[in-house]
C-alpha atoms as a PDB file:
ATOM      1  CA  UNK A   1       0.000   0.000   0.000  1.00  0.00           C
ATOM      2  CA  UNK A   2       1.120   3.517  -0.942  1.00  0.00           C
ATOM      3  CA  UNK A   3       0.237   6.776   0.971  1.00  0.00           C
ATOM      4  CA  UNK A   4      -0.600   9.384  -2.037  1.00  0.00           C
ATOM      5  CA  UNK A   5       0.454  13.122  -1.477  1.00  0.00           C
ATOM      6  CA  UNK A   6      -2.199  14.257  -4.224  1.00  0.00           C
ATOM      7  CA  UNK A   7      -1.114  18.098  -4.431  1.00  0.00           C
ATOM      8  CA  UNK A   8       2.528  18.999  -3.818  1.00  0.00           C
ATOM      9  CA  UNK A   9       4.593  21.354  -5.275  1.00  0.00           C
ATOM     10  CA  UNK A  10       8.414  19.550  -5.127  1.00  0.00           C
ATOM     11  CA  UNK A  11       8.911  21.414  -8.362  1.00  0.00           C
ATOM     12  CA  UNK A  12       8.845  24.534  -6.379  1.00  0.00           C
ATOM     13  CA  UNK A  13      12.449  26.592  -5.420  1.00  0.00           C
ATOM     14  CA  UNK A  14      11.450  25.802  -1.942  1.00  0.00           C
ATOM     15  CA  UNK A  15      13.062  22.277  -2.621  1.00  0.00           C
ATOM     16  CA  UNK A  16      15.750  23.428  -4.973  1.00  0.00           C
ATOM     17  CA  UNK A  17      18.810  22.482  -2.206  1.00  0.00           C
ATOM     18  CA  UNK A  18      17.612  19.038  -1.036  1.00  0.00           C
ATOM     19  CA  UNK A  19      15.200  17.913  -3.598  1.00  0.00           C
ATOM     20  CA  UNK A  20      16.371  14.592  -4.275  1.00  0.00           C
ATOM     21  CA  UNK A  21      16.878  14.209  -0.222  1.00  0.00           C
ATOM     22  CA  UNK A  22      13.384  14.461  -0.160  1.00  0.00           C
ATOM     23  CA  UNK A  23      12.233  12.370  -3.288  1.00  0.00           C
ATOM     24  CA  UNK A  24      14.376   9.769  -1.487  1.00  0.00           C
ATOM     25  CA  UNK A  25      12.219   9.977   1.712  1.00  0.00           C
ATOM     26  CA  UNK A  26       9.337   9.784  -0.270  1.00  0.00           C
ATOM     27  CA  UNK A  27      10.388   6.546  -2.616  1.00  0.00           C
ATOM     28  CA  UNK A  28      11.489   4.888   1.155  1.00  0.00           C
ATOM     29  CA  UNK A  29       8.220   5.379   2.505  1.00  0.00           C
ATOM     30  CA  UNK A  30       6.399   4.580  -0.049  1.00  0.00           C
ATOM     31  CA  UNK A  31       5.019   7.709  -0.598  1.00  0.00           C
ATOM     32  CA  UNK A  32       3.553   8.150  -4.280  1.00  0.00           C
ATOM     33  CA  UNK A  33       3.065  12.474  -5.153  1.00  0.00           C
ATOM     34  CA  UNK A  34       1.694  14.189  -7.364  1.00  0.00           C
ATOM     35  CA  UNK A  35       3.720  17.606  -8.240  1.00  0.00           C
ATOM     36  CA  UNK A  36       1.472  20.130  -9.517  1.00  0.00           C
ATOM     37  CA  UNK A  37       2.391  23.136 -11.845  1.00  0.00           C
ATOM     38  CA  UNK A  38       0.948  26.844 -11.355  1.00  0.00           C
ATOM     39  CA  UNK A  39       2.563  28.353 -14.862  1.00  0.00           C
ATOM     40  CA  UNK A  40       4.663  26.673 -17.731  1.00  0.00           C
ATOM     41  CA  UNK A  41       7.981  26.647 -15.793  1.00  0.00           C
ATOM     42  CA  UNK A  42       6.619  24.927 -12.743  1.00  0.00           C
ATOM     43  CA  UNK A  43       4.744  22.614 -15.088  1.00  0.00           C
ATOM     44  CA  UNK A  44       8.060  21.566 -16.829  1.00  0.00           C
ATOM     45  CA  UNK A  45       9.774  21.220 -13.718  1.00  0.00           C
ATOM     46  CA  UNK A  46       7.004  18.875 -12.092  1.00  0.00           C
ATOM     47  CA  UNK A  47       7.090  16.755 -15.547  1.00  0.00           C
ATOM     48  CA  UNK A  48      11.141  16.666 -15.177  1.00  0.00           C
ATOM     49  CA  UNK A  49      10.799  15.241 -11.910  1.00  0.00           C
ATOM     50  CA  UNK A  50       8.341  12.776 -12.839  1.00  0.00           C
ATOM     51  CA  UNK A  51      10.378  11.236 -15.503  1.00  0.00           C
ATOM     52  CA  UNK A  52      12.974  10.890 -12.769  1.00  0.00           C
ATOM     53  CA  UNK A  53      11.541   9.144  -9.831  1.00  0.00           C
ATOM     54  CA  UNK A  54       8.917   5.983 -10.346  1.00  0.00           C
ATOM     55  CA  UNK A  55       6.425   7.486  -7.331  1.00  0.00           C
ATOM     56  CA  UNK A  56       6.574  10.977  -8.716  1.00  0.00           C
ATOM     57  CA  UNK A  57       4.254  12.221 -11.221  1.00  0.00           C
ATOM     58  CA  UNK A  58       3.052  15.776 -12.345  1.00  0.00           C
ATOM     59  CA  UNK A  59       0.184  18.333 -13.000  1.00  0.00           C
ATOM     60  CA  UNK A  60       0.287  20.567 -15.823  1.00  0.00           C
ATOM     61  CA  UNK A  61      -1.538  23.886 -15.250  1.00  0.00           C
ATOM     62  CA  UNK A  62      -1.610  27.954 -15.417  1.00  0.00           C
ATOM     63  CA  UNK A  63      -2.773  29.122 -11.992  1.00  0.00           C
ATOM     64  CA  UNK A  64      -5.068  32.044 -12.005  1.00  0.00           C
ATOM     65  CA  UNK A  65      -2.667  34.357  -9.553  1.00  0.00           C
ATOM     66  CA  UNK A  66      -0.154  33.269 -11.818  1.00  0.00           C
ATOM     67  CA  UNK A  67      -1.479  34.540 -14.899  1.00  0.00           C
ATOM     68  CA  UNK A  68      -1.646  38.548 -15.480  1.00  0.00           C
ATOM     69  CA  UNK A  69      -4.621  39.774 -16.367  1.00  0.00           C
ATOM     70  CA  UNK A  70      -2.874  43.440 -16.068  1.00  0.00           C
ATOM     71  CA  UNK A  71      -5.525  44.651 -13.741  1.00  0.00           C
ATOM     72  CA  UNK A  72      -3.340  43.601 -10.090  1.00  0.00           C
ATOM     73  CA  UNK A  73       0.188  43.999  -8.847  1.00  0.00           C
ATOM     74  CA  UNK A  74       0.899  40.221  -7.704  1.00  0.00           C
ATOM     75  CA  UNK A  75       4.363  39.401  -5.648  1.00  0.00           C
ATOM     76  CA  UNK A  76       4.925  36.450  -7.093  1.00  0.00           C
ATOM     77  CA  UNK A  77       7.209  33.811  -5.443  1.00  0.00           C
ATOM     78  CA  UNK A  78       7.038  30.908  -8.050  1.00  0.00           C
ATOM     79  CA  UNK A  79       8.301  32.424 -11.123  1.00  0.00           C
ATOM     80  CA  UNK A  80       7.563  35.251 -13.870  1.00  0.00           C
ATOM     81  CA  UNK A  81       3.280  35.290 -14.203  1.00  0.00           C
ATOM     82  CA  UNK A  82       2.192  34.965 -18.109  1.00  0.00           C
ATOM     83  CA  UNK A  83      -0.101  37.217 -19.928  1.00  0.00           C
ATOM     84  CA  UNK A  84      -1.856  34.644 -22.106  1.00  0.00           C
ATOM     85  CA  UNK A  85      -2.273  30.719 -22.031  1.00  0.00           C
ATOM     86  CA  UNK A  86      -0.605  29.081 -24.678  1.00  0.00           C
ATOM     87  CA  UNK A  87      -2.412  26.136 -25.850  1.00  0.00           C
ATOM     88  CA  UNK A  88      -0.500  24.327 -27.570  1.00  0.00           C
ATOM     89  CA  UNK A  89       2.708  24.671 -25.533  1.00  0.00           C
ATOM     90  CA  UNK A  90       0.885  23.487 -22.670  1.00  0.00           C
ATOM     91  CA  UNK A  91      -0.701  20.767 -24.837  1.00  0.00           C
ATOM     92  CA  UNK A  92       2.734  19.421 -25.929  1.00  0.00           C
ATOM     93  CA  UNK A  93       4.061  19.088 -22.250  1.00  0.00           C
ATOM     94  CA  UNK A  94       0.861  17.240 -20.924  1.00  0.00           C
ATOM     95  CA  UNK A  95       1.363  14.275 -23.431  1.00  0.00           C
ATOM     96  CA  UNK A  96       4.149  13.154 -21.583  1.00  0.00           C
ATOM     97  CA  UNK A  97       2.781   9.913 -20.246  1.00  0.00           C
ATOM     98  CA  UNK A  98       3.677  11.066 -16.938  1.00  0.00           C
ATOM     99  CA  UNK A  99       1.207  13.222 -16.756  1.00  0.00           C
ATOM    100  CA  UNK A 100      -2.091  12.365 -14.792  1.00  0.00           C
ATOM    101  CA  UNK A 101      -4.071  16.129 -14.745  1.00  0.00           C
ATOM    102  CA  UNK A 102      -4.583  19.538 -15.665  1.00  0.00           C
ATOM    103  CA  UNK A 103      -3.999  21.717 -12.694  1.00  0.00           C
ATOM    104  CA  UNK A 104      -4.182  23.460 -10.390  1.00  0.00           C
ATOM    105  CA  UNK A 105      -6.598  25.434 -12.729  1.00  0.00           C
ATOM    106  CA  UNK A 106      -9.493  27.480 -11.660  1.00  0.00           C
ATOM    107  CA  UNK A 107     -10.703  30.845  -9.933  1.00  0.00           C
ATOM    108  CA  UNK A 108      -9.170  32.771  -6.946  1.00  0.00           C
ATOM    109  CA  UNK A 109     -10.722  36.653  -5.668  1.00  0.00           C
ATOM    110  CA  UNK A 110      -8.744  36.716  -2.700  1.00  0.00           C
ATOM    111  CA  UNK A 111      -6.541  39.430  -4.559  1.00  0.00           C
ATOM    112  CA  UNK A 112      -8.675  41.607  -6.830  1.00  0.00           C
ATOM    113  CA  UNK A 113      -9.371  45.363  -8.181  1.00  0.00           C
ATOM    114  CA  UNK A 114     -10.240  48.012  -5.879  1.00  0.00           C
ATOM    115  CA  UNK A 115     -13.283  49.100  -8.642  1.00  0.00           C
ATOM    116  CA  UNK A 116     -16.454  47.751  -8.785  1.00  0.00           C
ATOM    117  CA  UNK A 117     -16.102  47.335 -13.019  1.00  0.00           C
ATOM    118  CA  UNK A 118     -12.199  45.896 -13.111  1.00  0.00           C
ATOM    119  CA  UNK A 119     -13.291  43.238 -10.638  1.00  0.00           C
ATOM    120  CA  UNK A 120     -15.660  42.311 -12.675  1.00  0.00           C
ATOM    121  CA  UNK A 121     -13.554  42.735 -16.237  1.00  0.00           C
ATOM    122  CA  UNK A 122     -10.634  40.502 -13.753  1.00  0.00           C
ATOM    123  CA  UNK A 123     -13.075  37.889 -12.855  1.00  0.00           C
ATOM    124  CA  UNK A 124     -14.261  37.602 -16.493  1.00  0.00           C
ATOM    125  CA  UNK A 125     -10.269  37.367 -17.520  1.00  0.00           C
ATOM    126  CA  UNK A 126      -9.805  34.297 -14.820  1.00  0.00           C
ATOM    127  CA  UNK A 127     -13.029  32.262 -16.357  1.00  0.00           C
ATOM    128  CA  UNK A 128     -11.460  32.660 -19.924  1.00  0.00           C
ATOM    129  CA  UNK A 129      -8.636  31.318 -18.673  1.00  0.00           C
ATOM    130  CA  UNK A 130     -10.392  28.426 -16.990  1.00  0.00           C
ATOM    131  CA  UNK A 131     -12.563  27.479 -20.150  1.00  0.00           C
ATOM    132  CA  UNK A 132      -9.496  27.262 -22.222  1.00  0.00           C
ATOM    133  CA  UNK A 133      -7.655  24.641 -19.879  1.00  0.00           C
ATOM    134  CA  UNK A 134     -10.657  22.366 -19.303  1.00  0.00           C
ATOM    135  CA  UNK A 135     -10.760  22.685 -22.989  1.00  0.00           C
ATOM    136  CA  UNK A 136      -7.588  21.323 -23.111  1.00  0.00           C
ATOM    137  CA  UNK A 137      -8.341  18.679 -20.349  1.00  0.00           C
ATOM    138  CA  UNK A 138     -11.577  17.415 -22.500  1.00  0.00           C
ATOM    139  CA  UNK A 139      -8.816  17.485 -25.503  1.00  0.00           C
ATOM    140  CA  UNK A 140      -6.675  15.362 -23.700  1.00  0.00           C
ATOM    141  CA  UNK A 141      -9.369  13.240 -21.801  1.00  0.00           C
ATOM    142  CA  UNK A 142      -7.557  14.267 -18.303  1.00  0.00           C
ATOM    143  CA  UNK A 143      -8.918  14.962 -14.606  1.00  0.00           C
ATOM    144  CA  UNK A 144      -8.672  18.438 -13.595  1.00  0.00           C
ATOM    145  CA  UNK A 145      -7.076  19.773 -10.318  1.00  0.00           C
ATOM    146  CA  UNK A 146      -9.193  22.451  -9.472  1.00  0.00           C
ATOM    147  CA  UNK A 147      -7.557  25.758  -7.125  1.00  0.00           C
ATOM    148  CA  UNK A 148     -10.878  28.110  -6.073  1.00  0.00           C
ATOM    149  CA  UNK A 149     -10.462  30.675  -3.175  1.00  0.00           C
ATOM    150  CA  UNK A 150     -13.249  32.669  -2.470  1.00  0.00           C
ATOM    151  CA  UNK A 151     -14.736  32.082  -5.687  1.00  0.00           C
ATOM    152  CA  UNK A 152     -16.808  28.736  -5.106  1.00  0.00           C
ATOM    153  CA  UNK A 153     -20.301  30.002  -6.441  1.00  0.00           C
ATOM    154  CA  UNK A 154     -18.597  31.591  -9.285  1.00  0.00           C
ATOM    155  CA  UNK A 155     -16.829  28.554 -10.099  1.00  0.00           C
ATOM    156  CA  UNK A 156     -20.227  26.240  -9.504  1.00  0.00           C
ATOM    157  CA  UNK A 157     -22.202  28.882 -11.724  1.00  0.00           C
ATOM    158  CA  UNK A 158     -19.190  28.628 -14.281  1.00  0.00           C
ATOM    159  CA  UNK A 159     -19.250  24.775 -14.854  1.00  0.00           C
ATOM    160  CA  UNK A 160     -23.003  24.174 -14.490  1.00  0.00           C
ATOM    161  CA  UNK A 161     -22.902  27.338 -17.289  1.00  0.00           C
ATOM    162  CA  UNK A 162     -20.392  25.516 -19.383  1.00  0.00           C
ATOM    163  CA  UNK A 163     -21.404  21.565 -19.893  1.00  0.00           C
ATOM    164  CA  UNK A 164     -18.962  21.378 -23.206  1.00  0.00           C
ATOM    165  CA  UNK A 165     -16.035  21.592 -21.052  1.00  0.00           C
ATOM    166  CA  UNK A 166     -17.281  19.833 -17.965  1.00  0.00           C
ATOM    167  CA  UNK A 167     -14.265  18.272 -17.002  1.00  0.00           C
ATOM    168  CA  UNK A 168     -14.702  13.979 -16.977  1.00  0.00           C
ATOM    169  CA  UNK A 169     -13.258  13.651 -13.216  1.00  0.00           C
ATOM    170  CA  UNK A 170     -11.965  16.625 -11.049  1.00  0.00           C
ATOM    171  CA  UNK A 171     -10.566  16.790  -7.111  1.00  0.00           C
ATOM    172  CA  UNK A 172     -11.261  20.642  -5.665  1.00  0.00           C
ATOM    173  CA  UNK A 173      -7.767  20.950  -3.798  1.00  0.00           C
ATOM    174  CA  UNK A 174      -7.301  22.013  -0.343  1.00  0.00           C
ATOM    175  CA  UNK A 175     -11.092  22.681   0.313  1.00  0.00           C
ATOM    176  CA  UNK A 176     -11.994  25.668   1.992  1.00  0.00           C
ATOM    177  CA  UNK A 177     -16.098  26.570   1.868  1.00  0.00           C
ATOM    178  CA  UNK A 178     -19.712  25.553   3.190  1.00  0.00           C
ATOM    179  CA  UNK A 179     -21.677  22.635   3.364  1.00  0.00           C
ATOM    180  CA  UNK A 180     -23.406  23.481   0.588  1.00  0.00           C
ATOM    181  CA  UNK A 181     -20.756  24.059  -1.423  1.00  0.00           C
ATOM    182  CA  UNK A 182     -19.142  21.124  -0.892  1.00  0.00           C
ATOM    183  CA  UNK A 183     -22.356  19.097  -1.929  1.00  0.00           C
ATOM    184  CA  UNK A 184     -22.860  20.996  -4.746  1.00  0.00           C
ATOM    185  CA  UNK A 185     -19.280  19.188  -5.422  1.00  0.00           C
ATOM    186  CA  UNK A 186     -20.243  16.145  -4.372  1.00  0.00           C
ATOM    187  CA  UNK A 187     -23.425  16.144  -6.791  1.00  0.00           C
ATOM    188  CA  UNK A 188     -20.925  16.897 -10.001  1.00  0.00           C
ATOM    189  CA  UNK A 189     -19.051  13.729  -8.693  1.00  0.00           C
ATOM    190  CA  UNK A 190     -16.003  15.717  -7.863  1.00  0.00           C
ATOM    191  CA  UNK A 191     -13.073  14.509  -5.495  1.00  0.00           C
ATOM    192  CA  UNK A 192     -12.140  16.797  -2.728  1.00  0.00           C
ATOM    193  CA  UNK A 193      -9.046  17.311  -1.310  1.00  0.00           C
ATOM    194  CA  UNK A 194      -7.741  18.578   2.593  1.00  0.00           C
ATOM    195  CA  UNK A 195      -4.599  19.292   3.331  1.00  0.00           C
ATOM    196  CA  UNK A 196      -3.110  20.920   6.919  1.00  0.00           C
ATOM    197  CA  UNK A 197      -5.695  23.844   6.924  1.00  0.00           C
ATOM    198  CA  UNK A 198      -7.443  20.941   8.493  1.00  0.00           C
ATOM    199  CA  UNK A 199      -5.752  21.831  11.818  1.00  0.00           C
ATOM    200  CA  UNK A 200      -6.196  25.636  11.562  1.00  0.00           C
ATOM    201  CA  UNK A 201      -9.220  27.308  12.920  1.00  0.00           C
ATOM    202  CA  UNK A 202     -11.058  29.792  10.091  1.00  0.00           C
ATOM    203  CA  UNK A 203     -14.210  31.635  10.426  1.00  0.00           C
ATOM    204  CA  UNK A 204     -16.962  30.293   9.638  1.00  0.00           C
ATOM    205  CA  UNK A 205     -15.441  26.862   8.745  1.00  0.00           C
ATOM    206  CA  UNK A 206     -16.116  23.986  10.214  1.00  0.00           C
ATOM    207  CA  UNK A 207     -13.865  21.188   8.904  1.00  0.00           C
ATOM    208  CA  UNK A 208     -14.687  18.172  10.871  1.00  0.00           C
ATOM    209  CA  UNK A 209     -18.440  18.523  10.016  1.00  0.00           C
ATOM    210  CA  UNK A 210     -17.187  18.995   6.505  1.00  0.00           C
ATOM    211  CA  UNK A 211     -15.249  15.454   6.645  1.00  0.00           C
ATOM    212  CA  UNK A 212     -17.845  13.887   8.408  1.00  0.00           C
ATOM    213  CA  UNK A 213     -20.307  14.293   5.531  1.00  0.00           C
ATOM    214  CA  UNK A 214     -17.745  13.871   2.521  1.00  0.00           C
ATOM    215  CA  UNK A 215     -18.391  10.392   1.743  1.00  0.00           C
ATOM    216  CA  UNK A 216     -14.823   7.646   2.202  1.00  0.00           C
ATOM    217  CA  UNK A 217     -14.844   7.409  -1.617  1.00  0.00           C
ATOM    218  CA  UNK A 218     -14.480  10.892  -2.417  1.00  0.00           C
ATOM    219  CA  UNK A 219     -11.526  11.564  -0.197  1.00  0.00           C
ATOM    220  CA  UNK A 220      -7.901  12.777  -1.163  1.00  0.00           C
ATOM    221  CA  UNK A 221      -5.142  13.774   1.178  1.00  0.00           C
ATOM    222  CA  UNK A 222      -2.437  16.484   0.230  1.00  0.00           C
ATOM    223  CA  UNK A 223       0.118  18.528   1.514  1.00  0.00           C
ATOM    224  CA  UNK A 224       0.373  21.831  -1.023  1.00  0.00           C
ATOM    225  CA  UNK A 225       4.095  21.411   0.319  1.00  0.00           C
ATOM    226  CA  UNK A 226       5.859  23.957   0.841  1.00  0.00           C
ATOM    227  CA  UNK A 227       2.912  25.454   2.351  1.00  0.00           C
ATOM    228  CA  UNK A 228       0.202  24.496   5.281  1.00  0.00           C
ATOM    229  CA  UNK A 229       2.663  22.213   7.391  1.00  0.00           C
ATOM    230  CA  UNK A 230       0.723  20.434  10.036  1.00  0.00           C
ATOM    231  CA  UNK A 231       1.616  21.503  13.463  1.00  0.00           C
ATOM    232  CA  UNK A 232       2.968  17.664  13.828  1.00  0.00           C
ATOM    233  CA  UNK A 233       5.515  18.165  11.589  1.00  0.00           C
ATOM    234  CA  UNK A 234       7.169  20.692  13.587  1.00  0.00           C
ATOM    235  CA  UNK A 235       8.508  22.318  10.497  1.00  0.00           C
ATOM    236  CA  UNK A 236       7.899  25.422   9.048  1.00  0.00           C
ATOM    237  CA  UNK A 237       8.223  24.230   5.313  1.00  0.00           C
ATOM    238  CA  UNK A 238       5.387  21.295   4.471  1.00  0.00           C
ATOM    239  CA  UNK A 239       6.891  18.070   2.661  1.00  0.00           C
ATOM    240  CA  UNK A 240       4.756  14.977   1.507  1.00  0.00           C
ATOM    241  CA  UNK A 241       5.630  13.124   4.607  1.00  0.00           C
ATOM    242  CA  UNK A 242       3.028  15.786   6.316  1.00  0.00           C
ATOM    243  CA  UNK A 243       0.462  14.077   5.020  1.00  0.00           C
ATOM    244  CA  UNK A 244       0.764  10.947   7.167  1.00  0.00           C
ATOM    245  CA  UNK A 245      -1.137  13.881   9.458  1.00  0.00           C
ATOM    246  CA  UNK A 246      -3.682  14.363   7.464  1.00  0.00           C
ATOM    247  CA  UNK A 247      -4.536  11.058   7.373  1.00  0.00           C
ATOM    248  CA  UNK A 248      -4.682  10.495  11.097  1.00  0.00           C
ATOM    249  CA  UNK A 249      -7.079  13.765  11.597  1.00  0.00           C
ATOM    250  CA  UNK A 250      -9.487  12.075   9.290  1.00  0.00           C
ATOM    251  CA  UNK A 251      -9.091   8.605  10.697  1.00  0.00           C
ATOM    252  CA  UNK A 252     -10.063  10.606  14.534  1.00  0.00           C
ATOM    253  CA  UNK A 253     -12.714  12.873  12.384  1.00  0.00           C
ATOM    254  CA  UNK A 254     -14.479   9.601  11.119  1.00  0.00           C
ATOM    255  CA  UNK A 255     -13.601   6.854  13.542  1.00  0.00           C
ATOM    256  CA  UNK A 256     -11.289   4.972  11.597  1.00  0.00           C
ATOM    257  CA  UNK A 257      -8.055   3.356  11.624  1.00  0.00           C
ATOM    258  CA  UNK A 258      -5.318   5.396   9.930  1.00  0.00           C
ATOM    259  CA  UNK A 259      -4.636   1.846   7.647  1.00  0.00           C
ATOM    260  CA  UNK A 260      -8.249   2.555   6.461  1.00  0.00           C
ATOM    261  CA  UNK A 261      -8.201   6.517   5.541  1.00  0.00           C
ATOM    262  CA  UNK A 262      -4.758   5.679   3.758  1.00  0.00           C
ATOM    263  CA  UNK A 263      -6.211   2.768   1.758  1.00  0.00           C
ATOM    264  CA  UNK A 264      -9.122   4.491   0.296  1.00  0.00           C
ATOM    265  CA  UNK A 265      -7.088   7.811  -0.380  1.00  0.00           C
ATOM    266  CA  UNK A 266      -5.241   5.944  -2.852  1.00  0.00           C
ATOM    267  CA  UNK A 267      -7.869   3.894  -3.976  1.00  0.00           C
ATOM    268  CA  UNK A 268      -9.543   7.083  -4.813  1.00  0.00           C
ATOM    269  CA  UNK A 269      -6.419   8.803  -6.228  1.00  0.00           C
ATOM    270  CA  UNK A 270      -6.130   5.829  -8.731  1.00  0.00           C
ATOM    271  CA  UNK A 271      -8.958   5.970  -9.770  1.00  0.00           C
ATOM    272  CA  UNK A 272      -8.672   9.988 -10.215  1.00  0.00           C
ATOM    273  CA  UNK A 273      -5.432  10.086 -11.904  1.00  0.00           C
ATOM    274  CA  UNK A 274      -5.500   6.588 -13.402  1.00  0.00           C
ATOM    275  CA  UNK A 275      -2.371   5.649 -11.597  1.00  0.00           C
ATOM    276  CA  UNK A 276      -0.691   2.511 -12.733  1.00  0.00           C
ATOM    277  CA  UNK A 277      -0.434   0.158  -9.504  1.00  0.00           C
END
């Protein structure tokens, strides 16, 4: 059995000095990641790693905060943002047989114009953006990795709006929203994923009552390494071991064994990304 890390980001600088250390760990333990892109260069980078390393494979995606719609000044720590998607370059790369989604893809407002008619010209920008890479998912006949922050009824709107490019299978990473949301998910047969914001407390949020009604066969644990480190970990930078944590909360969350929550998560995430074990 193999614990799945379904959203890391090893292909981040974050890992640049002791990447392979870590890959190492990973292949030891028998831990099997996904590394997911957020622009072209990250995309490349997961992909190189992939080819690399038997347990590693890779997520090919343009992030909305990493994609420059010209309309907000965005710090960005993982590379140079990109003012258009190109198709076909992205197209090229996610043939590579290691390649198991498109993502992280989707919608984020947490960062947005101050105006009342640019945030609504921006949000229009990020679901252009979005239609073009689940067109290129439907293309390519691969599950999407879906990013949303603060932006879950415009994203719900958007793909109940859009049926050509409803995406075959999907996972909505690192889950942050209401019941209702989340069963609105649930009814489009989507995966969701929860990470170490598990352990946090957020407003309004109540996270074991949200993994209490996801059902076992819907489940996928992640890290988003570097970020969201369980407080178990006792490190300040996440890696895919974290989500051994993860696992447990669930386990406590649904009165299970650990054996059980790490079974099913890769059950699930085979059957997601089509793994090959």
């Amino acid at each position: 059995m193999f614990l799945v890390d379904s959203h890391a980001h090893l292909n981040f600088e974050a890992f640049d000095k002791d990447r392979e250390k870590i890959i190492e760990k990973c292949q030891k333990e028998k831990i099997l990641v996904v590394n997911v892109g957020v622009n072209y260069e990250t995309s490349k980078k997961a992909v190189q790693i992939a080819q690399n390393f038997p347990l590693m494979f890779a997520s090919v995606g343009l992030h909305p905060l990493n994609f420059d719609t010209g309309l907000i000044k965005i710090k960005n720590e993982t590379e140079a943002l990109e003012k258009e998607f190109d198709f076909e370059k992205y197209e090229k790369l996610a043939q590579n047989p290691k390649v198991v989604a498109i993502g992280e893809i989707g919608l984020d407002f947490y960062l947005r114009p101050k105006t009342k008619k640019k945030k609504e010209i921006f949000k229009e920008k990020q679901k252009a953006l979005l239609f073009e890479e689940l067109k290129l998912a439907k293309k390519l006949n691969l599950p999407v990795i879906f990013h949303c922050r603060l932006a879950h009824q415009d994203l719900i709107s958007f793909l109940k709006q859009n049926q050509e490019v409803f995406p075959k299978q999907a996972v909505i990473h690192s889950f942050v929203g209401s019941e209702e949301e989340l069963k609105e998910y649930l009814n489009f047969d989507f995966y969701i994923g929860f990470n170490g914001l598990i352990f946090k407390k957020i407003e309004g949020i109540d996270f074991p009552s949200l993994i209490k009604i996801t059902p076992l066969s819907k489940i996928l644990i992640e890290t988003d390494a570097p970020y969201l480190a369980p407080p178990q970990l006792k490190k300040e930078r996440n890696e895919p071991e974290g989500v051994k944590f993860v696992a447990q909360k669930i386990a406590e969350i649904k009165n299970l064994k650990f054996e059980e929550i790490a079974q099913v998560s890769f059950e699930n995430a085979k059957k997601l990304f089509n793994l090959p074990f």
